[in-house]
N, C-alpha and C. Protein backbone atom coordinates (compact mmCIF):
# COMPACT_ATOMS: atom_id res chain seq x y z
N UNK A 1 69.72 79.62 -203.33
CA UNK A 1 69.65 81.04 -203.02
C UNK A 1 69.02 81.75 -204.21
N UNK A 2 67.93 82.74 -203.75
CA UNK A 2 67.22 83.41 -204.94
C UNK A 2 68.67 84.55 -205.78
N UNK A 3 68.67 84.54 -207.03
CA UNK A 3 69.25 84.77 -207.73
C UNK A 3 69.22 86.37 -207.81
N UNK A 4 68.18 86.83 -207.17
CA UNK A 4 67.51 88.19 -207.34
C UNK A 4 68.75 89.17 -207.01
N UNK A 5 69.09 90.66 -207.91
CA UNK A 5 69.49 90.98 -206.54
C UNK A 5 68.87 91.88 -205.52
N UNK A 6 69.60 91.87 -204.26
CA UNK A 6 68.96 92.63 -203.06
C UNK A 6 68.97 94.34 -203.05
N UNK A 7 68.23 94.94 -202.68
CA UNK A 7 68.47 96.62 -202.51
C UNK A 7 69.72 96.99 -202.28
N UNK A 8 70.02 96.23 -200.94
CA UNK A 8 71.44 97.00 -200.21
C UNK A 8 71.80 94.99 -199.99
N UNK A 9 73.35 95.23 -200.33
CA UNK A 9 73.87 94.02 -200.12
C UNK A 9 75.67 94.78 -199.36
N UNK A 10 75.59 94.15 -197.86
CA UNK A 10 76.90 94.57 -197.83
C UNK A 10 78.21 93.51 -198.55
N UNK A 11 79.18 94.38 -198.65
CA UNK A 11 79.97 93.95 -199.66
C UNK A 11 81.30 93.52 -198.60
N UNK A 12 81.89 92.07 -198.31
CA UNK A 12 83.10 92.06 -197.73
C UNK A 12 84.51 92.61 -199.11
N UNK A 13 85.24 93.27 -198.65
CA UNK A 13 86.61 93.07 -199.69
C UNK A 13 87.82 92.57 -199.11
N UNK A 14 87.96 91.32 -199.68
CA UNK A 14 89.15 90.43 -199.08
C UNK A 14 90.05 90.50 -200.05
N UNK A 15 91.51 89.98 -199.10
CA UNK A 15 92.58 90.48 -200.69
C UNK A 15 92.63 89.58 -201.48
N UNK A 16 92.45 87.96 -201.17
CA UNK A 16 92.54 87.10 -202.05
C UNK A 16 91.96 85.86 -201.49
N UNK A 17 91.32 85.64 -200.10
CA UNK A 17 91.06 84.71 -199.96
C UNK A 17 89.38 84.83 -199.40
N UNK A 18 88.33 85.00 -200.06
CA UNK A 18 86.92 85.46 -200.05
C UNK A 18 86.48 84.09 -200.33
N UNK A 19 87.00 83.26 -201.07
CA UNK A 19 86.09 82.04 -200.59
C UNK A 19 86.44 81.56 -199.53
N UNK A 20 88.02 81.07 -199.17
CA UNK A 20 87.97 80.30 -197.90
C UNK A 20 86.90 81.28 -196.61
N UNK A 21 86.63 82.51 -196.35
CA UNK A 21 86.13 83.57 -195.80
C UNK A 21 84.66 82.51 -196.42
N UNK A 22 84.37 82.86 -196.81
CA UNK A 22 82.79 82.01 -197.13
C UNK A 22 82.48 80.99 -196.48
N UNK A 23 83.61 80.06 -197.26
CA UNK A 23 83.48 78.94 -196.58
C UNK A 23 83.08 78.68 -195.44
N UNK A 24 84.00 79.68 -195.21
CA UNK A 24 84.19 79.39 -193.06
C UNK A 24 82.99 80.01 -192.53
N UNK A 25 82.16 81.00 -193.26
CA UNK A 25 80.92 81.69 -192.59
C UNK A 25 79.53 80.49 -192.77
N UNK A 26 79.98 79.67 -193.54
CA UNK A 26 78.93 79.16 -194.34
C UNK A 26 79.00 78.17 -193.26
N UNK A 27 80.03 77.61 -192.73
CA UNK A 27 80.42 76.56 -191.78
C UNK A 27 79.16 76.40 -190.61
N UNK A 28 79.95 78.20 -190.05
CA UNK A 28 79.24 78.41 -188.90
C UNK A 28 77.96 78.61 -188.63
N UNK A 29 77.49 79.38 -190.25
CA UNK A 29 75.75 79.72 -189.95
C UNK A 29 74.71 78.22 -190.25
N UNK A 30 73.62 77.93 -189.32
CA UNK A 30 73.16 76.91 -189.65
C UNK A 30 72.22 76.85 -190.98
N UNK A 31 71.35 78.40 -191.58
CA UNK A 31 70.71 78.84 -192.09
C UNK A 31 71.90 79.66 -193.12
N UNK A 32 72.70 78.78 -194.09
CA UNK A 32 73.26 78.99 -194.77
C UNK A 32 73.82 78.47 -195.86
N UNK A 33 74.39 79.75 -197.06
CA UNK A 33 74.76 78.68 -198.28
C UNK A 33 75.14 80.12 -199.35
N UNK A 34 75.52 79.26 -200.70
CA UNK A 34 76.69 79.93 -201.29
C UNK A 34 75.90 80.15 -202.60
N UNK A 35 75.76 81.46 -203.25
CA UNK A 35 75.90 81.46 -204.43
C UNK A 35 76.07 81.57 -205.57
N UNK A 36 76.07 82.65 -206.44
CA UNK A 36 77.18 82.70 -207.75
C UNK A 36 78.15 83.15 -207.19
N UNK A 37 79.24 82.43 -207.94
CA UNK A 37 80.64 82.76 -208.61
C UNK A 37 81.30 83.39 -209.63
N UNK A 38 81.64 84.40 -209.41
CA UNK A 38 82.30 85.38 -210.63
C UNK A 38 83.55 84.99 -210.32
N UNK A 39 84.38 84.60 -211.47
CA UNK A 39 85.79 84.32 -211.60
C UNK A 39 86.61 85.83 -212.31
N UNK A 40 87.97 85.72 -212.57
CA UNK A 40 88.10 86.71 -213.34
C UNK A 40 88.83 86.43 -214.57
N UNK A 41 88.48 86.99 -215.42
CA UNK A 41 88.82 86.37 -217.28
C UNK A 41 90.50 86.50 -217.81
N UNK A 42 90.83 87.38 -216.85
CA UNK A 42 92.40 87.62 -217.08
C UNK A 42 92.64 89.30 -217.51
N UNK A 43 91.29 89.19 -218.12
CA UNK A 43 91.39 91.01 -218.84
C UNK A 43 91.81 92.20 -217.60
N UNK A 44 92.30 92.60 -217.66
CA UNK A 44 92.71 93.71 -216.37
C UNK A 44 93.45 93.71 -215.89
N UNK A 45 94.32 92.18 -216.03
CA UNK A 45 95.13 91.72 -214.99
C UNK A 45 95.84 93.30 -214.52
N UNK A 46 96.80 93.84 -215.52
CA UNK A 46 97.29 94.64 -215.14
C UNK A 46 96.97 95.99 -214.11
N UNK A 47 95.34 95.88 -213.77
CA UNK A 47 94.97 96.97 -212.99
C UNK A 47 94.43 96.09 -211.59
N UNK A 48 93.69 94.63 -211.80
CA UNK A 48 93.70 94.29 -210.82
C UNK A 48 94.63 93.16 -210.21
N UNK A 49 95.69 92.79 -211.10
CA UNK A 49 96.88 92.07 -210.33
C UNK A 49 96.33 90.28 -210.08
N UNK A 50 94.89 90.04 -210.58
CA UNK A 50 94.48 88.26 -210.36
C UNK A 50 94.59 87.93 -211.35
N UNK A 51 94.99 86.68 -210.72
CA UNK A 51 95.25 85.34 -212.04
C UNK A 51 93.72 85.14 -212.36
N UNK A 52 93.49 84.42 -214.00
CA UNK A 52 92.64 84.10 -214.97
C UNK A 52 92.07 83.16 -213.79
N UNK A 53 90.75 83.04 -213.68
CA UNK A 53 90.30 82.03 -213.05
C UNK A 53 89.68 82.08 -211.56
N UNK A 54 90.52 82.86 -211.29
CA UNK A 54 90.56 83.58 -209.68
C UNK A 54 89.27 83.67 -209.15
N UNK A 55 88.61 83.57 -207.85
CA UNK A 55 87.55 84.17 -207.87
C UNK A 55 87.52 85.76 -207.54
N UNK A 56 86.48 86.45 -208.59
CA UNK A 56 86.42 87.55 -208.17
C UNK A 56 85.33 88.01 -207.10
N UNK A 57 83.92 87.51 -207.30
CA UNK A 57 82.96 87.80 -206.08
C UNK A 57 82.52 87.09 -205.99
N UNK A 58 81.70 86.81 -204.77
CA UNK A 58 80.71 84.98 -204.79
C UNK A 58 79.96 85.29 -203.83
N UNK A 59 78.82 84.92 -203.98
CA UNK A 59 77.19 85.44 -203.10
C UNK A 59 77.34 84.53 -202.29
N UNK A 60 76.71 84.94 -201.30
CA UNK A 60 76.31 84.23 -200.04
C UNK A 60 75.58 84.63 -198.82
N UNK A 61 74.56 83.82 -198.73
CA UNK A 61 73.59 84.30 -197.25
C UNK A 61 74.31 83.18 -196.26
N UNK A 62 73.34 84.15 -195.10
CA UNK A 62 73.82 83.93 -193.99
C UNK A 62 72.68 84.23 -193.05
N UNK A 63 71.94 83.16 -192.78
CA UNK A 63 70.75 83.32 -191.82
C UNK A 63 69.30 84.34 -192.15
N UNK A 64 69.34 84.39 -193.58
CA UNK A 64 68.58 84.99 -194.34
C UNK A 64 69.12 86.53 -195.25
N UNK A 65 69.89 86.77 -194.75
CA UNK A 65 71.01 87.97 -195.33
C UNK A 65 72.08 88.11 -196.30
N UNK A 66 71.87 88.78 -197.08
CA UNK A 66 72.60 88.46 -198.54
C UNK A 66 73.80 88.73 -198.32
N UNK A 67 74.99 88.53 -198.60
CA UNK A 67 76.24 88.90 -199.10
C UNK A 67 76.75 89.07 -200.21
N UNK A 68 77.49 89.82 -200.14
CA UNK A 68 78.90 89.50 -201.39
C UNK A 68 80.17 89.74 -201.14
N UNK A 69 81.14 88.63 -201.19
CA UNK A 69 82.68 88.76 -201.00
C UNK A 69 83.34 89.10 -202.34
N UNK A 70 84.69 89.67 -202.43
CA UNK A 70 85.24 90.31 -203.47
C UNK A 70 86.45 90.05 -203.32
N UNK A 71 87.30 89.78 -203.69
CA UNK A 71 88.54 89.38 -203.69
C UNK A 71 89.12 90.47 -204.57
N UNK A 72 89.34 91.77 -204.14
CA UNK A 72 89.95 92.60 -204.41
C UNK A 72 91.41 93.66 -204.65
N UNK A 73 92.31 92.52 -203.65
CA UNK A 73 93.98 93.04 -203.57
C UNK A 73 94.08 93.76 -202.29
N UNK A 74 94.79 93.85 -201.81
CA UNK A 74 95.67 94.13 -200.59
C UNK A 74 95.24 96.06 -200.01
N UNK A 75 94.34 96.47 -201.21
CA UNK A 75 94.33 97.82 -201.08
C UNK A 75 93.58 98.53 -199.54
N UNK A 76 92.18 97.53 -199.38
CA UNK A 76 91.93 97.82 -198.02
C UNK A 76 92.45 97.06 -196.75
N UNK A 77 92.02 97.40 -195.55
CA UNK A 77 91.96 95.94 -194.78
C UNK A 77 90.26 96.70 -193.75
N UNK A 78 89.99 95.49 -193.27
CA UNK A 78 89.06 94.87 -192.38
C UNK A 78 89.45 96.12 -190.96
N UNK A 79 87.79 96.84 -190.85
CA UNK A 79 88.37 97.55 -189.32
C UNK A 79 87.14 97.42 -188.05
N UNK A 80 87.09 98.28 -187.35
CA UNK A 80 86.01 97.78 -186.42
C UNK A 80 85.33 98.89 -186.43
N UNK A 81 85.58 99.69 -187.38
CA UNK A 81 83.54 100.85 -187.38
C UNK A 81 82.74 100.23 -188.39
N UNK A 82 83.06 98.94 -189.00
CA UNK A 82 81.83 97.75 -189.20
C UNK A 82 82.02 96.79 -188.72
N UNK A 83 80.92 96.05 -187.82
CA UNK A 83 80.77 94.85 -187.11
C UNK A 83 79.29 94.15 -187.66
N UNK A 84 79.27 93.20 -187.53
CA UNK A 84 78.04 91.77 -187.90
C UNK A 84 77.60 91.68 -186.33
N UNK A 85 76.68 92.06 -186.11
CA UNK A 85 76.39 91.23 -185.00
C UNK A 85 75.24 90.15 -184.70
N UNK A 86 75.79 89.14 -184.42
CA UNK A 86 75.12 88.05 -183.70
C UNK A 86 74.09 87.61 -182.60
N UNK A 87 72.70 87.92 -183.12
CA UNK A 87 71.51 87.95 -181.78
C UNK A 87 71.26 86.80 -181.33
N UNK A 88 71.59 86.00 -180.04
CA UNK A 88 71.54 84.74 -180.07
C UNK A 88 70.49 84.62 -178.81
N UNK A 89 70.02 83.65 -178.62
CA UNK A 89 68.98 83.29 -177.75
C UNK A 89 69.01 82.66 -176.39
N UNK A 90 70.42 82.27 -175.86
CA UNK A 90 70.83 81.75 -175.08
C UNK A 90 72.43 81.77 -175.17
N UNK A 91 72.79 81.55 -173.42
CA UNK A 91 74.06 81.13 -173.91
C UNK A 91 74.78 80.09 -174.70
N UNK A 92 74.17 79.24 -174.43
CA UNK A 92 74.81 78.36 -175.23
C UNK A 92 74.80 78.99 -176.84
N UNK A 93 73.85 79.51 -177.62
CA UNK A 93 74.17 80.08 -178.96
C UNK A 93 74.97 81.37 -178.68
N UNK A 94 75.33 81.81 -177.56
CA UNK A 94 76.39 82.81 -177.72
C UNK A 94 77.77 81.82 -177.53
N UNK A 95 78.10 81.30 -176.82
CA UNK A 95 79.05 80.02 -177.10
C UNK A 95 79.72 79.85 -178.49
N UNK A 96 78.67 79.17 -178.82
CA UNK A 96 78.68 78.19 -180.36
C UNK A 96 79.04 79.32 -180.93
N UNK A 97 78.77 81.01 -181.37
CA UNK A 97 78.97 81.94 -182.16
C UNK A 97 80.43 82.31 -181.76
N UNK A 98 80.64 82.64 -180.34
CA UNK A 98 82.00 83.07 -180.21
C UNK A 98 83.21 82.01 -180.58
N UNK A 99 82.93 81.04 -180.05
CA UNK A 99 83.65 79.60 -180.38
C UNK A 99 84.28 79.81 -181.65
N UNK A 100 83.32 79.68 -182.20
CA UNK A 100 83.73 79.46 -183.67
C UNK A 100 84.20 80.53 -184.60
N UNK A 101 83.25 82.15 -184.15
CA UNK A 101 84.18 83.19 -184.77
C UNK A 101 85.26 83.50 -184.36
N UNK A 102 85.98 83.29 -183.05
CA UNK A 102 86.88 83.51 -182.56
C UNK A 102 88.29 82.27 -182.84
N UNK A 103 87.76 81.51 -182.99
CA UNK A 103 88.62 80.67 -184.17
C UNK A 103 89.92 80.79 -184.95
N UNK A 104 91.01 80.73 -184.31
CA UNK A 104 92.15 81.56 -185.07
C UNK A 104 92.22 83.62 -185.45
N UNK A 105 91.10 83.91 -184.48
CA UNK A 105 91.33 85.39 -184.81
C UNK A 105 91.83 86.17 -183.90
N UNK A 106 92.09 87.29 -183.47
CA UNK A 106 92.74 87.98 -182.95
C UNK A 106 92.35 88.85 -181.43
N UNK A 107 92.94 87.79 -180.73
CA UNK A 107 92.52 87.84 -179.46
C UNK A 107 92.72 88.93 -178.78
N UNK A 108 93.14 89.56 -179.03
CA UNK A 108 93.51 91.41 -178.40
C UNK A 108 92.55 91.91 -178.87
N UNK A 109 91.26 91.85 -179.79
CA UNK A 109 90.10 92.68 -180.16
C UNK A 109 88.85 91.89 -179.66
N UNK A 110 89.40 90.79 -178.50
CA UNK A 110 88.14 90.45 -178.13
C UNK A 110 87.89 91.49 -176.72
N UNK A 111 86.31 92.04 -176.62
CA UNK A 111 86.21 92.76 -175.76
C UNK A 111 84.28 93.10 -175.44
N UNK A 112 83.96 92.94 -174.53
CA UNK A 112 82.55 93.26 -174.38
C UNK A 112 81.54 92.76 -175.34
N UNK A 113 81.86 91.16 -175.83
CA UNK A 113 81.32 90.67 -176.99
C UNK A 113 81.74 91.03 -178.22
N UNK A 114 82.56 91.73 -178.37
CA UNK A 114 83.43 91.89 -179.81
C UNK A 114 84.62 90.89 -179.81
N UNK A 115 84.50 90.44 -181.51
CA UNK A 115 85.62 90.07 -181.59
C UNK A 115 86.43 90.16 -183.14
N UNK A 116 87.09 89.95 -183.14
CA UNK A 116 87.96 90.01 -184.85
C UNK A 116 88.23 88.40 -185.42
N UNK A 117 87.73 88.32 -186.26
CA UNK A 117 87.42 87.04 -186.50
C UNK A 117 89.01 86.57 -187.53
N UNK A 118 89.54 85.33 -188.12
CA UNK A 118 90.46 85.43 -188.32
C UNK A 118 90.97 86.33 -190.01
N UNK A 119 89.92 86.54 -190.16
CA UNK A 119 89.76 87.54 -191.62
C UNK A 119 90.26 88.91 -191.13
N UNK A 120 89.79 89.08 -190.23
CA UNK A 120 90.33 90.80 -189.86
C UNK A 120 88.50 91.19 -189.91
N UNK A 121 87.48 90.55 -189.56
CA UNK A 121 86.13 91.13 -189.74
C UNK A 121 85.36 91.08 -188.42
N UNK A 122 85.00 92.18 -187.58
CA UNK A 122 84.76 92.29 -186.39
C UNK A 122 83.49 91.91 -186.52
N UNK A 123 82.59 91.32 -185.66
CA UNK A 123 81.18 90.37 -185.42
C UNK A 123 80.90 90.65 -183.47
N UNK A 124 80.45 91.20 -183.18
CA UNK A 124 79.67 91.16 -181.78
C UNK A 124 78.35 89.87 -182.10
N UNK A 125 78.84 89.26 -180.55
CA UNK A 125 77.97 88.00 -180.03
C UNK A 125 77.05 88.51 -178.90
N UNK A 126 76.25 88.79 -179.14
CA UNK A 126 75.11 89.03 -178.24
C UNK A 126 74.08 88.67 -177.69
N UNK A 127 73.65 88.23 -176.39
CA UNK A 127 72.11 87.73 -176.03
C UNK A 127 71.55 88.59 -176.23
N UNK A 128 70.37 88.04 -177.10
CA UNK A 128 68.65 88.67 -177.29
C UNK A 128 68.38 89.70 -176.16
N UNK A 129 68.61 88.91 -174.69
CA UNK A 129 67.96 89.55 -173.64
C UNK A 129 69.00 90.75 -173.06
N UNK A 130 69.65 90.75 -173.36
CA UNK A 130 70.59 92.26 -173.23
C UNK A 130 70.25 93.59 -173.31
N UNK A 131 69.12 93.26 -174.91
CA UNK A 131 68.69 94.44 -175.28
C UNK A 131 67.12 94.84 -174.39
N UNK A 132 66.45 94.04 -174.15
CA UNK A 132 65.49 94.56 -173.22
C UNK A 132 66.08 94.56 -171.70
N UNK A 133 66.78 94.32 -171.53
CA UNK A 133 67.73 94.99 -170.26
C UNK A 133 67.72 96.09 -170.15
N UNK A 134 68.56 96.42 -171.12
CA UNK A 134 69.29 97.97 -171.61
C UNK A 134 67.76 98.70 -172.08
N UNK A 135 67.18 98.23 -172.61
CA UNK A 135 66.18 99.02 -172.82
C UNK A 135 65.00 99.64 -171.82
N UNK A 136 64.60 98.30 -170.83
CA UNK A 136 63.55 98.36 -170.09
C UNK A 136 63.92 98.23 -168.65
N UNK A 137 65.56 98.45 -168.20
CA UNK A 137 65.77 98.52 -166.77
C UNK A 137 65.65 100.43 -166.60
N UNK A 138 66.08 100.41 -165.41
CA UNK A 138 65.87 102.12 -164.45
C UNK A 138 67.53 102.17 -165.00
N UNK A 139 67.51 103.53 -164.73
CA UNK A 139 69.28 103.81 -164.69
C UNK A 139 70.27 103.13 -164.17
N UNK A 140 70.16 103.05 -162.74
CA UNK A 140 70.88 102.43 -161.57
C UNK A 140 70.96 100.84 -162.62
N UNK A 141 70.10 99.97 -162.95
CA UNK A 141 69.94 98.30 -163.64
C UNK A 141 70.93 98.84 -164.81
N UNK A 142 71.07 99.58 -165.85
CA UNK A 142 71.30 99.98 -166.65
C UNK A 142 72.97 100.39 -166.49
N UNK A 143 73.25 100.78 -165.58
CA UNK A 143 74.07 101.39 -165.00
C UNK A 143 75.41 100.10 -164.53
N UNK A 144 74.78 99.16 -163.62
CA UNK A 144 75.01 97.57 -162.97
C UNK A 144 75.32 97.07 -164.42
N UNK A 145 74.52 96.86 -165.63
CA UNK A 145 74.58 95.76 -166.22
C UNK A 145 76.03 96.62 -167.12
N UNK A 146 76.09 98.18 -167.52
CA UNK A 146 77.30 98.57 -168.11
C UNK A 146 78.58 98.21 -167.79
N UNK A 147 78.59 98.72 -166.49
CA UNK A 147 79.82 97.87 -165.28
C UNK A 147 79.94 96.70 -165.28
N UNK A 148 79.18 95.67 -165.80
CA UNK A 148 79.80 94.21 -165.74
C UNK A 148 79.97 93.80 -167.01
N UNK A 149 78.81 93.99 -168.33
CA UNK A 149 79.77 93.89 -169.76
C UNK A 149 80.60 94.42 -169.71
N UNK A 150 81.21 95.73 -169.30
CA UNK A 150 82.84 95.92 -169.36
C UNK A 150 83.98 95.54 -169.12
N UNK A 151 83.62 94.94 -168.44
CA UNK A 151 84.95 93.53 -168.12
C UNK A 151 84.98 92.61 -168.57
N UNK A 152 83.63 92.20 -169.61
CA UNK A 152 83.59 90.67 -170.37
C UNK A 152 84.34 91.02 -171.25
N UNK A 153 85.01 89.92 -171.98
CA UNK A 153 85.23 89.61 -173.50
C UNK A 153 83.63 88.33 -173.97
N UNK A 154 83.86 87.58 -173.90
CA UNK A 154 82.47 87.00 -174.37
C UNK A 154 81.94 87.42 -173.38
N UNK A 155 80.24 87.53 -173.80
CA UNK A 155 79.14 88.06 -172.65
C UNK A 155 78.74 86.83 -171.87
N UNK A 156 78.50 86.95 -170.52
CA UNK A 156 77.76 85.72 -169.52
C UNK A 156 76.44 86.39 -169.32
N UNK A 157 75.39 85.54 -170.15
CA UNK A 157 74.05 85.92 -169.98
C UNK A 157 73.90 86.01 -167.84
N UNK A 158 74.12 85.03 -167.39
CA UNK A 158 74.29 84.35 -166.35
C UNK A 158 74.15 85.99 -165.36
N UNK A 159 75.69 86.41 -165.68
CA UNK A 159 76.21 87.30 -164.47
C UNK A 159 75.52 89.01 -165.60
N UNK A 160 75.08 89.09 -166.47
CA UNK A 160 74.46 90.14 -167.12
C UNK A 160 73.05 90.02 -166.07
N UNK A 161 72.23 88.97 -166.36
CA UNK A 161 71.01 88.85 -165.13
C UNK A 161 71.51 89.05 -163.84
N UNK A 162 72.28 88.87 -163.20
CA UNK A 162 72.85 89.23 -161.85
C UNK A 162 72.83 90.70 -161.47
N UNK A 163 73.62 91.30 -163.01
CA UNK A 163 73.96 92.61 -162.57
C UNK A 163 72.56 93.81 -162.78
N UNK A 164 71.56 92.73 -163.64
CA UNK A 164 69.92 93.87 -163.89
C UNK A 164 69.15 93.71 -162.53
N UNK A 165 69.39 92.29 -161.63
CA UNK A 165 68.36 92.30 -160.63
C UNK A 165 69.29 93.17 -159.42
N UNK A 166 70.72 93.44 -159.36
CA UNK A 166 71.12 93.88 -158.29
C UNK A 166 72.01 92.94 -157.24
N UNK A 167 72.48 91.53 -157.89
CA UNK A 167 73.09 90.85 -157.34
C UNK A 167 74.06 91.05 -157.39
């Protein structure tokens, strides 16, 4: 991973576990990987509460997109007016994405391709072709395809085409 840094890098803040959180992103993306590690020296302890050694932030892309995780303390948590979302090309890569983000996370926030992954970090799984749906159908297509993502939790490319031609 280029060492550079990026303009805008979004920042996850986890309370203490930002690598296993890596890890597990690093798992899933195929176009992925990890890189520096900032530990923390001990100095501060008293304001930020980590042990000497700890990790404090650690880079990581993800399908060409920079990150940084932070292992910061218990002060925030994870909500859903930020989501990652996932442009996939088929169902089957909407599958493989939900599959795996949905993975021990919290099944009451799965909804219309959203889901809460087991970090507490919301990620929408989406087909590619959704968006020229939504973009390039009439009202009425537009209208059909709203009414049937609303009842998904993962999206069915399948019955999304059903509901743009009028089936």
């Amino acid at each position: 991973m280029d060492i550079g840094i990026q303009k805008i890098t979004p920042n996850f803040w986890f309370n203490t576990n930002a690598e296993d959180a890596v890890n597990f992103y690093v798992s899933i993306f195929k176009d992925a990987s990890i890189g520096r590690t900032i530990r923390y020296s001990g100095e501060g302890k008293e304001i930020h509460g980590m042990e000497k050694g700890t990790v404090m932030t650690i880079e990581f892309q993800l399908e060409g997109q920079r990150y940084l995780a932070l292992n910061g303390g218990d002060e925030f948590e994870f909500n859903e007016s930020i989501s990652f979302i996932v442009n996939c090309d088929s169902q089957e890569e909407v599958d493989y994405y939900w599959d795996k983000l949905t993975e021990g996370g919290d099944e009451s926030a799965q909804v219309c391709g959203w889901l809460k992954d087991k970090f507490g970090v919301s990620w929408q799984v989406v087909p590619r072709e959704l968006d020229d749906m939504m973009v390039g159908g009439d009202r009425e297509r537009v209208n059909r395809i709203m009414r049937s993502l609303l009842q998904m939790k993962k999206l069915d490319l399948n019955e999304l085409r059903k509901a743009y031609v009028g089936e």
